[in-house]
C-alpha atoms as a PDB file:
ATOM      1  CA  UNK A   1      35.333  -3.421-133.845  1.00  0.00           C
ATOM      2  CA  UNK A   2      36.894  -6.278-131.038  1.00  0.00           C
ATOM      3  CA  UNK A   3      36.339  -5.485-127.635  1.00  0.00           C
ATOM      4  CA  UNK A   4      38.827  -6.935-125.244  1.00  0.00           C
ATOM      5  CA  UNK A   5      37.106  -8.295-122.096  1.00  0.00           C
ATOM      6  CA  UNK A   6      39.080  -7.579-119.160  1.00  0.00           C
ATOM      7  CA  UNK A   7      39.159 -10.535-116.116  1.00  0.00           C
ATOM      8  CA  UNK A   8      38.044  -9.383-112.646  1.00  0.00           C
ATOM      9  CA  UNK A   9      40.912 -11.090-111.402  1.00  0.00           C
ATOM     10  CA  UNK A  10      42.876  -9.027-114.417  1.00  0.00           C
ATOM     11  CA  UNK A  11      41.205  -6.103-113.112  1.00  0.00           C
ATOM     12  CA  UNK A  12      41.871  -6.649-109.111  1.00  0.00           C
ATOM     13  CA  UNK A  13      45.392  -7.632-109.448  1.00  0.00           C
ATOM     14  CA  UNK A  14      46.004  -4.163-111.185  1.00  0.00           C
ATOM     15  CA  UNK A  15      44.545  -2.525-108.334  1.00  0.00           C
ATOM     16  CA  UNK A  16      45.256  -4.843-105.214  1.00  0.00           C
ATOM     17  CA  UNK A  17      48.326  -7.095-104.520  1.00  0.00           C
ATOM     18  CA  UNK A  18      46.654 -10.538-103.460  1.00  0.00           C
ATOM     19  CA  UNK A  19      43.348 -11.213-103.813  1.00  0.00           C
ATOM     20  CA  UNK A  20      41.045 -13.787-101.934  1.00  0.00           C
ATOM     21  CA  UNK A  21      38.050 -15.455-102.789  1.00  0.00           C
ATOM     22  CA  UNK A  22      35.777 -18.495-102.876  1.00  0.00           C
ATOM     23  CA  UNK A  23      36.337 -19.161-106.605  1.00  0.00           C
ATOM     24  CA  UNK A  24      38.701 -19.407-109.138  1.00  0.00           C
ATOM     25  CA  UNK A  25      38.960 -15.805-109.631  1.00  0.00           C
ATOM     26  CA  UNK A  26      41.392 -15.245-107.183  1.00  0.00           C
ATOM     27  CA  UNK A  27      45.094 -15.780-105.577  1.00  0.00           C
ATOM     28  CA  UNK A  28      44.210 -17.610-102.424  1.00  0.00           C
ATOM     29  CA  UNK A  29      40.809 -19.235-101.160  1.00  0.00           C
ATOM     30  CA  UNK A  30      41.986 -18.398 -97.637  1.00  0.00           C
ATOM     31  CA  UNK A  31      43.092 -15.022 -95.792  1.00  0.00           C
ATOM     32  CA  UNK A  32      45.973 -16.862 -93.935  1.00  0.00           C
ATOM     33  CA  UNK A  33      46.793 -18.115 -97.056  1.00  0.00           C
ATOM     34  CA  UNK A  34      47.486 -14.453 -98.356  1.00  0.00           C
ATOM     35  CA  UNK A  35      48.851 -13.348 -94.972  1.00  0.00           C
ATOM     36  CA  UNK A  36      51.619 -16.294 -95.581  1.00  0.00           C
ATOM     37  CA  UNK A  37      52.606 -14.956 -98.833  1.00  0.00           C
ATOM     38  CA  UNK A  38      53.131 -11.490 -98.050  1.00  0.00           C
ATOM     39  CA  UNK A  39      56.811 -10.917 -97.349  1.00  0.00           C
ATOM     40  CA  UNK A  40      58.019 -10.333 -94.144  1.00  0.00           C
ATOM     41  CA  UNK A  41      59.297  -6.845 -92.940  1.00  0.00           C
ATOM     42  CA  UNK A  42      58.065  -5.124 -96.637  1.00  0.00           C
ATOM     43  CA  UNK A  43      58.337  -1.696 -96.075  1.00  0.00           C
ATOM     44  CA  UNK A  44      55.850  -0.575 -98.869  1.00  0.00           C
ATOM     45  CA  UNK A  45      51.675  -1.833 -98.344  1.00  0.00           C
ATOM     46  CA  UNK A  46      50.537  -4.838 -99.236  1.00  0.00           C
ATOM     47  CA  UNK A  47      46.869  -4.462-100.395  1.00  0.00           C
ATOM     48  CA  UNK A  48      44.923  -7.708 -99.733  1.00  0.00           C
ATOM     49  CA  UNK A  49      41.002  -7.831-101.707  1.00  0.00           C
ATOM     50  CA  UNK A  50      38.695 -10.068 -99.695  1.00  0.00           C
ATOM     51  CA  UNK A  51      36.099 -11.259-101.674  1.00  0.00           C
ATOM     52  CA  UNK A  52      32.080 -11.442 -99.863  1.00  0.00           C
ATOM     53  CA  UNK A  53      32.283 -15.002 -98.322  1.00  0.00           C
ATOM     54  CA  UNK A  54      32.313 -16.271 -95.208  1.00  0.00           C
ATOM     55  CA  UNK A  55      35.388 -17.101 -94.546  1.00  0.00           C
ATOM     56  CA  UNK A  56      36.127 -19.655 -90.967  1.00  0.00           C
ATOM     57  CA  UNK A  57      39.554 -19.097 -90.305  1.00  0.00           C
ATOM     58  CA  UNK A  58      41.711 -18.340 -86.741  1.00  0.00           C
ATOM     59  CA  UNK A  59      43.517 -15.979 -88.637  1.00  0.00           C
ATOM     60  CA  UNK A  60      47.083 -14.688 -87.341  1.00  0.00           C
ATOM     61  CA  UNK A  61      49.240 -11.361 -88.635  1.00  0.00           C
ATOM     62  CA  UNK A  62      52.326 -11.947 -87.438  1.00  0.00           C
ATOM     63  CA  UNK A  63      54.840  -9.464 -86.401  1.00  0.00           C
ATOM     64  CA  UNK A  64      56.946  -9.667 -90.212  1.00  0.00           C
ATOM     65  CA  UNK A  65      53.755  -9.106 -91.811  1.00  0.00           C
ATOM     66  CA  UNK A  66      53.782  -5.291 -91.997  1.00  0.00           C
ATOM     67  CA  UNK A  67      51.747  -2.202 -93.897  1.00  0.00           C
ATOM     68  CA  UNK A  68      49.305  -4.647 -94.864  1.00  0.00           C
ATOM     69  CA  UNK A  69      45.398  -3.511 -95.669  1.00  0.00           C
ATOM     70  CA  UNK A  70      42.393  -5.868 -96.390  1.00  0.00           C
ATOM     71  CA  UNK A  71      40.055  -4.187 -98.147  1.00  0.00           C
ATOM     72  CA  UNK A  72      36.192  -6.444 -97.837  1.00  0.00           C
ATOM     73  CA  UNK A  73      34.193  -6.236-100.703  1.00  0.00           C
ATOM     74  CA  UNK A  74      30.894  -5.685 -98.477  1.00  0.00           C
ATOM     75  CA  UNK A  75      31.270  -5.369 -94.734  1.00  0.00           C
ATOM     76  CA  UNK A  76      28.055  -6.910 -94.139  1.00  0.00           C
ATOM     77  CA  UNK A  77      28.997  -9.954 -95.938  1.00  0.00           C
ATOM     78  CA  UNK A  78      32.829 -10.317 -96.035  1.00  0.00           C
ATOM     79  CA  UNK A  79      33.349 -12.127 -93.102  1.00  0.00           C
ATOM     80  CA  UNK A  80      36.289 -13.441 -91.069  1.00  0.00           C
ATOM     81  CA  UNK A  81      34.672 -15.618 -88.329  1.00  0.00           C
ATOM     82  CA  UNK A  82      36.336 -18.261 -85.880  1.00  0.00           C
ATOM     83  CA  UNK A  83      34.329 -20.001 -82.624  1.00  0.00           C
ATOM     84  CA  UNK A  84      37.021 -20.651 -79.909  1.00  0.00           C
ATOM     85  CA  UNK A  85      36.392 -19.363 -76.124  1.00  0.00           C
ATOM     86  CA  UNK A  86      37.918 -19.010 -73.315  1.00  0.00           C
ATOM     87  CA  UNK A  87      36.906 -22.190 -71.495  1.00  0.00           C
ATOM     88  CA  UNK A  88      37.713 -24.721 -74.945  1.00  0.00           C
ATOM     89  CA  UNK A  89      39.948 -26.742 -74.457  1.00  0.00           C
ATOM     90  CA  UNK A  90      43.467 -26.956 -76.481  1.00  0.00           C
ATOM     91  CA  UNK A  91      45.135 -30.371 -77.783  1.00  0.00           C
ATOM     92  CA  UNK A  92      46.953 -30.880 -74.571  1.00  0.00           C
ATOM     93  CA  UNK A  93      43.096 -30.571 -72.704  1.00  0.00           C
ATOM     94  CA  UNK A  94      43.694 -27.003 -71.130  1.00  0.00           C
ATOM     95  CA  UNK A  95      41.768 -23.991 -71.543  1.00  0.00           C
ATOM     96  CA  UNK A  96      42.253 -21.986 -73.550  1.00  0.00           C
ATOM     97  CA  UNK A  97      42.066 -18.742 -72.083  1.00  0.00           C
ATOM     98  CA  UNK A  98      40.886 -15.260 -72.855  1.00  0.00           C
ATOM     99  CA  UNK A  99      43.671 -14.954 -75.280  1.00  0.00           C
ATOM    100  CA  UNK A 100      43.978 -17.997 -76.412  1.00  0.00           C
ATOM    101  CA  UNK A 101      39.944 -17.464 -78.278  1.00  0.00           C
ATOM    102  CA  UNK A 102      40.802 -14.698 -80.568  1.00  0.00           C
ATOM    103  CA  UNK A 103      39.373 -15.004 -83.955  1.00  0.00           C
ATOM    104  CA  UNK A 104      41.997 -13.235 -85.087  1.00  0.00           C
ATOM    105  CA  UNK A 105      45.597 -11.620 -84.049  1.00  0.00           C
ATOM    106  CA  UNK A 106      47.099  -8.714 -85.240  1.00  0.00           C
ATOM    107  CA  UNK A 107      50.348  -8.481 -83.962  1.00  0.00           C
ATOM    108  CA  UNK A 108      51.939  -6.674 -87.041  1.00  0.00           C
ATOM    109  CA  UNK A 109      52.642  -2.901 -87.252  1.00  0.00           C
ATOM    110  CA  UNK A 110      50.642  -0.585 -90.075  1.00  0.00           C
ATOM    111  CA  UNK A 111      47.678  -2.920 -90.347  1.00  0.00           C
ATOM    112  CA  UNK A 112      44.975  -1.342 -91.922  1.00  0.00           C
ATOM    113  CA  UNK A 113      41.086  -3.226 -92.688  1.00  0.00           C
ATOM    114  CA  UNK A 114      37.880  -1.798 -94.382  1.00  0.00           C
ATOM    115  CA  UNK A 115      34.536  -2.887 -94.945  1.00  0.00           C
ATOM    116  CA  UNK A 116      34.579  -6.394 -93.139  1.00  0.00           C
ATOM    117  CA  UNK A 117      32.702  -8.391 -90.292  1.00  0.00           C
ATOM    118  CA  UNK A 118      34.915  -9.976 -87.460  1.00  0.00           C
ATOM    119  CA  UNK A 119      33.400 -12.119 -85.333  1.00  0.00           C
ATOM    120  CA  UNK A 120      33.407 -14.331 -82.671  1.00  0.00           C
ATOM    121  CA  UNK A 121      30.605 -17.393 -83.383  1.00  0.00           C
ATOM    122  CA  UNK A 122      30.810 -18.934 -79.951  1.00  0.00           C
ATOM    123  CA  UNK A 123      28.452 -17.544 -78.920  1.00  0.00           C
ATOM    124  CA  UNK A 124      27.424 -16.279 -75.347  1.00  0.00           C
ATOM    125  CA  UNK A 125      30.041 -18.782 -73.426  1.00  0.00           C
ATOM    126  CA  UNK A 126      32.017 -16.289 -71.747  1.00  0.00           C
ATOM    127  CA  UNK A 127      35.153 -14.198 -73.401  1.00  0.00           C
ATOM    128  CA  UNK A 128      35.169 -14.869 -76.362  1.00  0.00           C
ATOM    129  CA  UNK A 129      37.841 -12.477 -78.308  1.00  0.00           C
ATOM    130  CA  UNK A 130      36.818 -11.791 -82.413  1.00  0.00           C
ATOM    131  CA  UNK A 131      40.099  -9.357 -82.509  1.00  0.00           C
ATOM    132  CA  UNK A 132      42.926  -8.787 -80.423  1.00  0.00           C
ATOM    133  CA  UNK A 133      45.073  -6.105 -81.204  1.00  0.00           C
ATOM    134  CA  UNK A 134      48.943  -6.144 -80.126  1.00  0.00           C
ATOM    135  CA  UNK A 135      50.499  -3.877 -82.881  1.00  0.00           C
ATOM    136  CA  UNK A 136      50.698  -0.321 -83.288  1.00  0.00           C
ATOM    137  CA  UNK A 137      49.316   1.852 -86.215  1.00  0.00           C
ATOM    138  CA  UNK A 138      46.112   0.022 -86.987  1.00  0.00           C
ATOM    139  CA  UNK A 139      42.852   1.310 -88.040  1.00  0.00           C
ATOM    140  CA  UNK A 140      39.598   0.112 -88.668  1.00  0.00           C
ATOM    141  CA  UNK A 141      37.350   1.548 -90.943  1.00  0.00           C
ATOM    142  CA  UNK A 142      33.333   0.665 -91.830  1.00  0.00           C
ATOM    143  CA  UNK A 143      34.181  -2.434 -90.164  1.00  0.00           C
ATOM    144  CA  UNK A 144      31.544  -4.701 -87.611  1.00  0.00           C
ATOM    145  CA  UNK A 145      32.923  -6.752 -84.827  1.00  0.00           C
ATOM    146  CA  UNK A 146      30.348  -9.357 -83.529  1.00  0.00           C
ATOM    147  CA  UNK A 147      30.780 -11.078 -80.236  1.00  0.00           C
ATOM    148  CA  UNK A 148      29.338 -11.586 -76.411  1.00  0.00           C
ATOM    149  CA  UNK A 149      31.986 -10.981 -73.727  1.00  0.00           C
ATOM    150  CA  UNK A 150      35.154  -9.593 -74.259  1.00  0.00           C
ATOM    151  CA  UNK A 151      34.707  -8.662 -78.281  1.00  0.00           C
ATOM    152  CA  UNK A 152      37.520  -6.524 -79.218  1.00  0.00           C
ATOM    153  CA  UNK A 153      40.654  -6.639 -77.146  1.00  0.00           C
ATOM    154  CA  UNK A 154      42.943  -3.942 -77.864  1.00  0.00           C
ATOM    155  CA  UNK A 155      45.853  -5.394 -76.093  1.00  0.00           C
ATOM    156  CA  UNK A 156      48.984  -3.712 -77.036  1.00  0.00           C
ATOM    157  CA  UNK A 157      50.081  -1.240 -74.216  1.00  0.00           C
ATOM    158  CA  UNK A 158      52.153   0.942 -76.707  1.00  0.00           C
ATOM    159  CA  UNK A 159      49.648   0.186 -79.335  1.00  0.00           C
ATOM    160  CA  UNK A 160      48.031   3.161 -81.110  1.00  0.00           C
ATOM    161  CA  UNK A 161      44.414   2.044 -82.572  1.00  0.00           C
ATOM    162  CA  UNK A 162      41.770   4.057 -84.536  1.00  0.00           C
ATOM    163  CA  UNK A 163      38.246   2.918 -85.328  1.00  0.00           C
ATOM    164  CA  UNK A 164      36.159   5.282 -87.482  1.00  0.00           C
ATOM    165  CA  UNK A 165      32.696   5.367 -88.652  1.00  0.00           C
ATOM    166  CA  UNK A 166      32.935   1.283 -86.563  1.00  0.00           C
ATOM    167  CA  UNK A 167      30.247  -1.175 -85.489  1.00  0.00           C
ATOM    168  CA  UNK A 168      30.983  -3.178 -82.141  1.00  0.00           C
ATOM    169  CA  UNK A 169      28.997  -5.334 -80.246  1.00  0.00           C
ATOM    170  CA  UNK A 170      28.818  -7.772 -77.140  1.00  0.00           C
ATOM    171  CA  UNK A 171      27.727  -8.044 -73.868  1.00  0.00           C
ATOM    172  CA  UNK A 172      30.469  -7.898 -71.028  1.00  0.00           C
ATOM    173  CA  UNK A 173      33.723  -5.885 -71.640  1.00  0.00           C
ATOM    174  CA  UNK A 174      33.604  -5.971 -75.169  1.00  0.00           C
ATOM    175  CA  UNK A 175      35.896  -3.328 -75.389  1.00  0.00           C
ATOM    176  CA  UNK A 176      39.072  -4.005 -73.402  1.00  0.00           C
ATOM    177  CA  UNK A 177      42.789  -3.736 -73.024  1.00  0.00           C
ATOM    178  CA  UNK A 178      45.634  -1.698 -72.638  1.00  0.00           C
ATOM    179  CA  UNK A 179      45.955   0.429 -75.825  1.00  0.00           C
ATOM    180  CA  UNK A 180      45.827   3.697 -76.706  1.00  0.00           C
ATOM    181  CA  UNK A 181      42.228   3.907 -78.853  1.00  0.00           C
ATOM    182  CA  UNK A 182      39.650   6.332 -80.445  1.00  0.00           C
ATOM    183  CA  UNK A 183      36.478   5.444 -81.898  1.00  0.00           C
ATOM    184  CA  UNK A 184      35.123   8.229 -83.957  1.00  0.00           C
ATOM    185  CA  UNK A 185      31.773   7.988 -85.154  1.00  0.00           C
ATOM    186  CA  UNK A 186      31.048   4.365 -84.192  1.00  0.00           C
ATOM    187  CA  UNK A 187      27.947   2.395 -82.529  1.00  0.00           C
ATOM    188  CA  UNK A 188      28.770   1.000 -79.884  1.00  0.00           C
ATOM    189  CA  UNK A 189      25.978  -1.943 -78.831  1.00  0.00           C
ATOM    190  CA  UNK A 190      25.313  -3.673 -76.009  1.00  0.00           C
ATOM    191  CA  UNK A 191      23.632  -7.208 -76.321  1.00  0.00           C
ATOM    192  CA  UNK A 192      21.327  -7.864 -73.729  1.00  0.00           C
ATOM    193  CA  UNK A 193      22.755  -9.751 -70.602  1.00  0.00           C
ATOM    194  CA  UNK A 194      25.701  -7.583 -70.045  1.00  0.00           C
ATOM    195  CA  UNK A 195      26.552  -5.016 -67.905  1.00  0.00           C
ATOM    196  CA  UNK A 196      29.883  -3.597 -69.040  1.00  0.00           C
ATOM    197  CA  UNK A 197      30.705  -1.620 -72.149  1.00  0.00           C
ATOM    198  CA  UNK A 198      34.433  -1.338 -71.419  1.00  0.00           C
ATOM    199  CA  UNK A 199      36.793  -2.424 -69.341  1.00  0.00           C
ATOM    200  CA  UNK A 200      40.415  -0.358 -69.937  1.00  0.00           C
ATOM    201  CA  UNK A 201      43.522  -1.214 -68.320  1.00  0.00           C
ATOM    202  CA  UNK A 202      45.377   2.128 -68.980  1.00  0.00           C
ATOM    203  CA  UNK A 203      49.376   1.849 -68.356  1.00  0.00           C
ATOM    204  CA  UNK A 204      49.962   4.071 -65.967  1.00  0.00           C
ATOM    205  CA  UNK A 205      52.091   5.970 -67.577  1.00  0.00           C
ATOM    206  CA  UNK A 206      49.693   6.586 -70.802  1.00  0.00           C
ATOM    207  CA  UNK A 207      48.168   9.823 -70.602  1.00  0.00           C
ATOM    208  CA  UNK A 208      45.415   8.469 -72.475  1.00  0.00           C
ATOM    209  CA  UNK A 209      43.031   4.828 -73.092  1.00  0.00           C
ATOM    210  CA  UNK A 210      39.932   4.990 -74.701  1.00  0.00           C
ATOM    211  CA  UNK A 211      38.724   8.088 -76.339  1.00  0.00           C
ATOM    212  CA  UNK A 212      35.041   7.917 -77.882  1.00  0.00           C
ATOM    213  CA  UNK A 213      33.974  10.838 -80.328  1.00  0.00           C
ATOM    214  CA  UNK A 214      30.281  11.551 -81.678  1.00  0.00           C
ATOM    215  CA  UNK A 215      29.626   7.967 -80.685  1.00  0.00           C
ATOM    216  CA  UNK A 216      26.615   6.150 -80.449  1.00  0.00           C
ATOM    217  CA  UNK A 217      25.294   3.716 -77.518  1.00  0.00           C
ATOM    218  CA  UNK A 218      22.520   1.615 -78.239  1.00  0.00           C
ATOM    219  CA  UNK A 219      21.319  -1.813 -76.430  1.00  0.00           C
ATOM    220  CA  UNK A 220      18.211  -4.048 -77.000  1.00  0.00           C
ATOM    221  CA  UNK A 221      18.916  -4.392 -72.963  1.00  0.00           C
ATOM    222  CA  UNK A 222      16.679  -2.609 -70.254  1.00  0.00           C
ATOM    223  CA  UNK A 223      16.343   0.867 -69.228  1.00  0.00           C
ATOM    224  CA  UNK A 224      19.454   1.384 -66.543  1.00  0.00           C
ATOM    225  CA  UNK A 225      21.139  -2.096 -66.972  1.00  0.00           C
ATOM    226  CA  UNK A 226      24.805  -1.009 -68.592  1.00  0.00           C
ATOM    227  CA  UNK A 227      28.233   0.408 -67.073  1.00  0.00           C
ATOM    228  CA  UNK A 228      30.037   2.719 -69.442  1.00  0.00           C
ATOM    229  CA  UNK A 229      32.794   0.940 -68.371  1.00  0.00           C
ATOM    230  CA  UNK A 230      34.828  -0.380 -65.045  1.00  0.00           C
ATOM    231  CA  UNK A 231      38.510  -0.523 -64.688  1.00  0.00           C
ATOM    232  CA  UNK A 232      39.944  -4.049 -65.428  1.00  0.00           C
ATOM    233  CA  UNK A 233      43.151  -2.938 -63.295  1.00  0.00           C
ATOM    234  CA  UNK A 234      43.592  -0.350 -61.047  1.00  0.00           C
ATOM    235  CA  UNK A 235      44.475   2.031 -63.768  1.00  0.00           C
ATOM    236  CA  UNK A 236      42.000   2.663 -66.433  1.00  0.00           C
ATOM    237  CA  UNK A 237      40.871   6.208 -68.971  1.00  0.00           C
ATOM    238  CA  UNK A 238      38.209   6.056 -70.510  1.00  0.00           C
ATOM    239  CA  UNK A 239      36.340   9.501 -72.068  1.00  0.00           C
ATOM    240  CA  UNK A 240      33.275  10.087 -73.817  1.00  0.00           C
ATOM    241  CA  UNK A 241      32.872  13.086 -76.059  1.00  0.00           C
ATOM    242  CA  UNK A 242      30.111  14.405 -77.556  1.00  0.00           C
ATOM    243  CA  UNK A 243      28.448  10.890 -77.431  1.00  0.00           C
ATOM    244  CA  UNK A 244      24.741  10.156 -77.389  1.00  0.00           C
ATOM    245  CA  UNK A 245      23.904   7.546 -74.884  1.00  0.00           C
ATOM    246  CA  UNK A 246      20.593   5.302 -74.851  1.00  0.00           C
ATOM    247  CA  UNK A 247      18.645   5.026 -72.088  1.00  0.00           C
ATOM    248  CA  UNK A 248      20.431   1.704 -71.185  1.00  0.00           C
ATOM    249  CA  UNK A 249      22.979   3.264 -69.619  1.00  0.00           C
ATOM    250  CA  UNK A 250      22.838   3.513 -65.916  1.00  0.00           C
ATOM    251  CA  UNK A 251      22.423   7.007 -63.948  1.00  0.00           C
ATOM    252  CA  UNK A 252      25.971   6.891 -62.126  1.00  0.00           C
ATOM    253  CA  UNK A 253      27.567   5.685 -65.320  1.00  0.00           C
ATOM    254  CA  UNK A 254      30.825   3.987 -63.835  1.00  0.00           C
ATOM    255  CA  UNK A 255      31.919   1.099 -61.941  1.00  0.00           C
ATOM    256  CA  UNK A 256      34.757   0.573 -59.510  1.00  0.00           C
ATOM    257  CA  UNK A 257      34.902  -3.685 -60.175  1.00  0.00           C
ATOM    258  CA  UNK A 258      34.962  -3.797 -55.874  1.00  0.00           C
ATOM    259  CA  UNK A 259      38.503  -1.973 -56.403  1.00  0.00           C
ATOM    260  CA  UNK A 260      38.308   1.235 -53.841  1.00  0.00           C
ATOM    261  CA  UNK A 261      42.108   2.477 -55.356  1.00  0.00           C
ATOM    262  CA  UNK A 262      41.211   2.022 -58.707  1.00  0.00           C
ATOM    263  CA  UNK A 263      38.548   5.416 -58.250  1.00  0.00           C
ATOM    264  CA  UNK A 264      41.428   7.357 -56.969  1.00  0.00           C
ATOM    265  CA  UNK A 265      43.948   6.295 -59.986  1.00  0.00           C
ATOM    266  CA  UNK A 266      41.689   5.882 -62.740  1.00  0.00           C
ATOM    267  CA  UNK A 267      40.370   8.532 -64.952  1.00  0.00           C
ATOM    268  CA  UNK A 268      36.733   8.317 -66.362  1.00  0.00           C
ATOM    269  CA  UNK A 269      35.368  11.332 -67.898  1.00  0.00           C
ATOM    270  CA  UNK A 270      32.316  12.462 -70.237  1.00  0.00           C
ATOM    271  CA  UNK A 271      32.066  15.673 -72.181  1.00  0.00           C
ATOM    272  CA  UNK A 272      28.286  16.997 -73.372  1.00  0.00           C
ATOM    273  CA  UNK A 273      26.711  13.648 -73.634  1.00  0.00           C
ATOM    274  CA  UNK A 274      23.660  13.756 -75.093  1.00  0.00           C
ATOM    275  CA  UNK A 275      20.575  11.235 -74.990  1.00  0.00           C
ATOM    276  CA  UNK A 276      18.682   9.130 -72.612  1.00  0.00           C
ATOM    277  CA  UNK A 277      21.716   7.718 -70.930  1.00  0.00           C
ATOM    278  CA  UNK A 278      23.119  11.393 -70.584  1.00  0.00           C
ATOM    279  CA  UNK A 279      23.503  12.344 -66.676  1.00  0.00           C
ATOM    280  CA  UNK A 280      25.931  14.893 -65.822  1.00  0.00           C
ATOM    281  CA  UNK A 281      24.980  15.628 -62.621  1.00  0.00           C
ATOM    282  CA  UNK A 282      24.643  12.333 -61.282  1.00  0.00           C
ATOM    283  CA  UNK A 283      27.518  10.411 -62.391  1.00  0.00           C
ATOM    284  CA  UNK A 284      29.548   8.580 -59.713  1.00  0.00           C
ATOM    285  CA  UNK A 285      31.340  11.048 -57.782  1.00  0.00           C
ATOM    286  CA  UNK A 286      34.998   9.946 -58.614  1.00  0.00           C
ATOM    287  CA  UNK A 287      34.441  10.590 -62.375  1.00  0.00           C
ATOM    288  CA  UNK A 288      34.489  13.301 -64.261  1.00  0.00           C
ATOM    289  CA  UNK A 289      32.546  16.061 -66.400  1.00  0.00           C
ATOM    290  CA  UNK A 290      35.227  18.043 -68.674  1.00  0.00           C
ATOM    291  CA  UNK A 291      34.909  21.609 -69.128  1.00  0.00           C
ATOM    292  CA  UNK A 292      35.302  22.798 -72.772  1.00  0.00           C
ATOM    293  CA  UNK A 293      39.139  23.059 -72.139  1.00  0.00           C
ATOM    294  CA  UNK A 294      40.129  19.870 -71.298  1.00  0.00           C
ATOM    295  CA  UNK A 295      38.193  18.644 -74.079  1.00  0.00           C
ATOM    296  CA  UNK A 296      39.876  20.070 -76.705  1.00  0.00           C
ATOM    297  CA  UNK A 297      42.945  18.504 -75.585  1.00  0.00           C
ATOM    298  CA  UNK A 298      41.402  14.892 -77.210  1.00  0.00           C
ATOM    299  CA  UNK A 299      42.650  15.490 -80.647  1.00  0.00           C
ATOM    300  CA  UNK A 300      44.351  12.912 -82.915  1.00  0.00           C
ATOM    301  CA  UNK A 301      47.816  14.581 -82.545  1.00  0.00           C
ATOM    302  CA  UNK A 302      47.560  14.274 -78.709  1.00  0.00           C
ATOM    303  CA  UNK A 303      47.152  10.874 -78.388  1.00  0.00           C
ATOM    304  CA  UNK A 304      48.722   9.251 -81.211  1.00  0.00           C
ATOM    305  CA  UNK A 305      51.468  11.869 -81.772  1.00  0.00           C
ATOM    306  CA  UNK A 306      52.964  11.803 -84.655  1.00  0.00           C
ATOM    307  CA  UNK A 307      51.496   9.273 -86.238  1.00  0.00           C
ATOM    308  CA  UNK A 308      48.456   9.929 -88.474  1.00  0.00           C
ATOM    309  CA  UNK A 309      46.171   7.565 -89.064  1.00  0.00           C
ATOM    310  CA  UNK A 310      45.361   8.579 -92.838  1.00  0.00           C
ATOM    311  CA  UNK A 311      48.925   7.720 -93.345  1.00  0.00           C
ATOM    312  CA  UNK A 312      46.918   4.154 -93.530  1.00  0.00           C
ATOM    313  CA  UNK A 313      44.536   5.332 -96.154  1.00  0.00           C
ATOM    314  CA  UNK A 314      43.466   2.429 -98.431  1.00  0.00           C
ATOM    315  CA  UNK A 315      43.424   3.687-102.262  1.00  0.00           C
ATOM    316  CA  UNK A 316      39.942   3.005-103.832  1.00  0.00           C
ATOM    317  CA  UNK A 317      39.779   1.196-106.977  1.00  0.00           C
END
């Protein structure tokens, strides 16, 4: 009897569209590479296999590069890393900028990622962005994102973002931005020598920001040293539900960032929190504790409306 032995590549191209790796077993040997191929505007998903590598790429998705998924092979070792920050300077000798150090841009519609590591590599320099987010529909799933200050940026003011079952890291406002954003079942860490889990600048016109669900908060920082989060303008929403929250977390929970109107128009809230950090009763007095109610108004159709994010489901192999 002859048995036919199959490729992997034979065997990834029938499941995936592109895939990348380090050897010759593969489309590309870098992600932009396979973000440049994809054609622009496709209306049906491009699946994109990421070999485990390291891979040190600024990586950009631009806006014609819809419905595309990267699938990692491992999140703990497929990573997409870059080392820019904020105060580096560019070829004509300026800084950069807070946007200008992203890692890597997503400013496409329907992107979808599983099961890899973005990171930031500067290290603790100031912001330092390992994702910003600008389009709408994109999830994140069993994915890490490694940084200091200013991590993830989910920029996109009309953007609709869901993280599930997430790792995220940094010190200082590693969770920022405009977007509309829930984080279900993720651990959320803060590095020690920062003081700021989030820092939301809510449109004010967006009934919601950042919704955390059955999160967890854990920190290698002292007892009492961490904000849940401050308001980066004058409008910011930020609610915890159901989250446990270590004991780095400080007693009154919130910060104004010196900004007196900024209590009055933003909207901070916690529902049952649970742990260490919990402290319902002694929260600043400008946020808020939700009664059972108002917390069953956080669902996925109320914030996203009506788009769902398992309409970004990756198919397993």
């Amino acid at each position: 009897m002859i048995v036919s032995l199959v490729s992997f590549s034979s065997l990834a191209q029938a499941k995936y569209d592109i895939v990348v790796g380090k050897g010759r077993r593969s489309d590309y040997q870098t992600v932009q590479q396979a973000i440049d191929a994809i054609p622009d505007f496709r209306k049906a998903i491009t699946t994109v296999y990421i070999q485990a590598g390291t891979y040190k790429e600024k990586l950009i998705l631009p806006v014609s590069k819809t419905n595309v998924k990267f699938i990692g092979e491992d999140a703990a070792t497929t990573i997409l890393t870059f080392d820019n920050y904020a105060d580096r300077l560019n070829v004509f000798g300026e800084k950069m900028g807070t946007s200008g150090s992203a890692s890597f841009y997503v400013f496409a519609d329907g992107f979808t990622a599983e099961n890899i590591t973005f990171e930031n590599s500067a290290g603790p320099v100031g912001q330092a962005v390992a994702v910003r987010v600008d389009g709408d529909r994109v999830v994140f799933r069993n994915c890490r994102f490694l940084g200091f200050q200013d991590t993830l940026y989910t920029y996109g003011k009309d953007s609709r973002q869901y993280y599930d079952h997430c790792y995220i890291e940094g010190t200082t406002d590693f969770i920022f931005g405009a977007s509309q954003a829930i984080f279900n079942q993720c651990t959320i860490f803060s590095k020690n020598g920062g003081h700021y889990v989030t820092a939301a600048n809510t449109d004010i016109d967006q009934a919601y920001g950042y919704v955390f669900l059955n999160c967890k908060l854990e920190s290698d920082a002292p007892r009492h040293d961490v904000y849940l989060g401050r308001p980066w303008r004058d409008d910011a929403r930020t609610v915890f539900i159901n989250c446990e929250l270590g004991e780095h977390i400080k007693p009154e929970g919130w910060h104004n960032w010196g900004k007196r109107y900024a209590e009055k128009r933003s909207f901070y809230a916690e529902y049952q929190s649970s742990g260490p950090g919990a402290n319902p009763e002694g929260r600043v007095s400008w946020s808020r504790q939700l009664t059972d109610a108002q917390a069953n108004k956080y669902t996925l159709d109320a914030v996203f409306g009506s788009w769902d994010p398992a309409e970004n489901e990756i198919v397993k192999p």
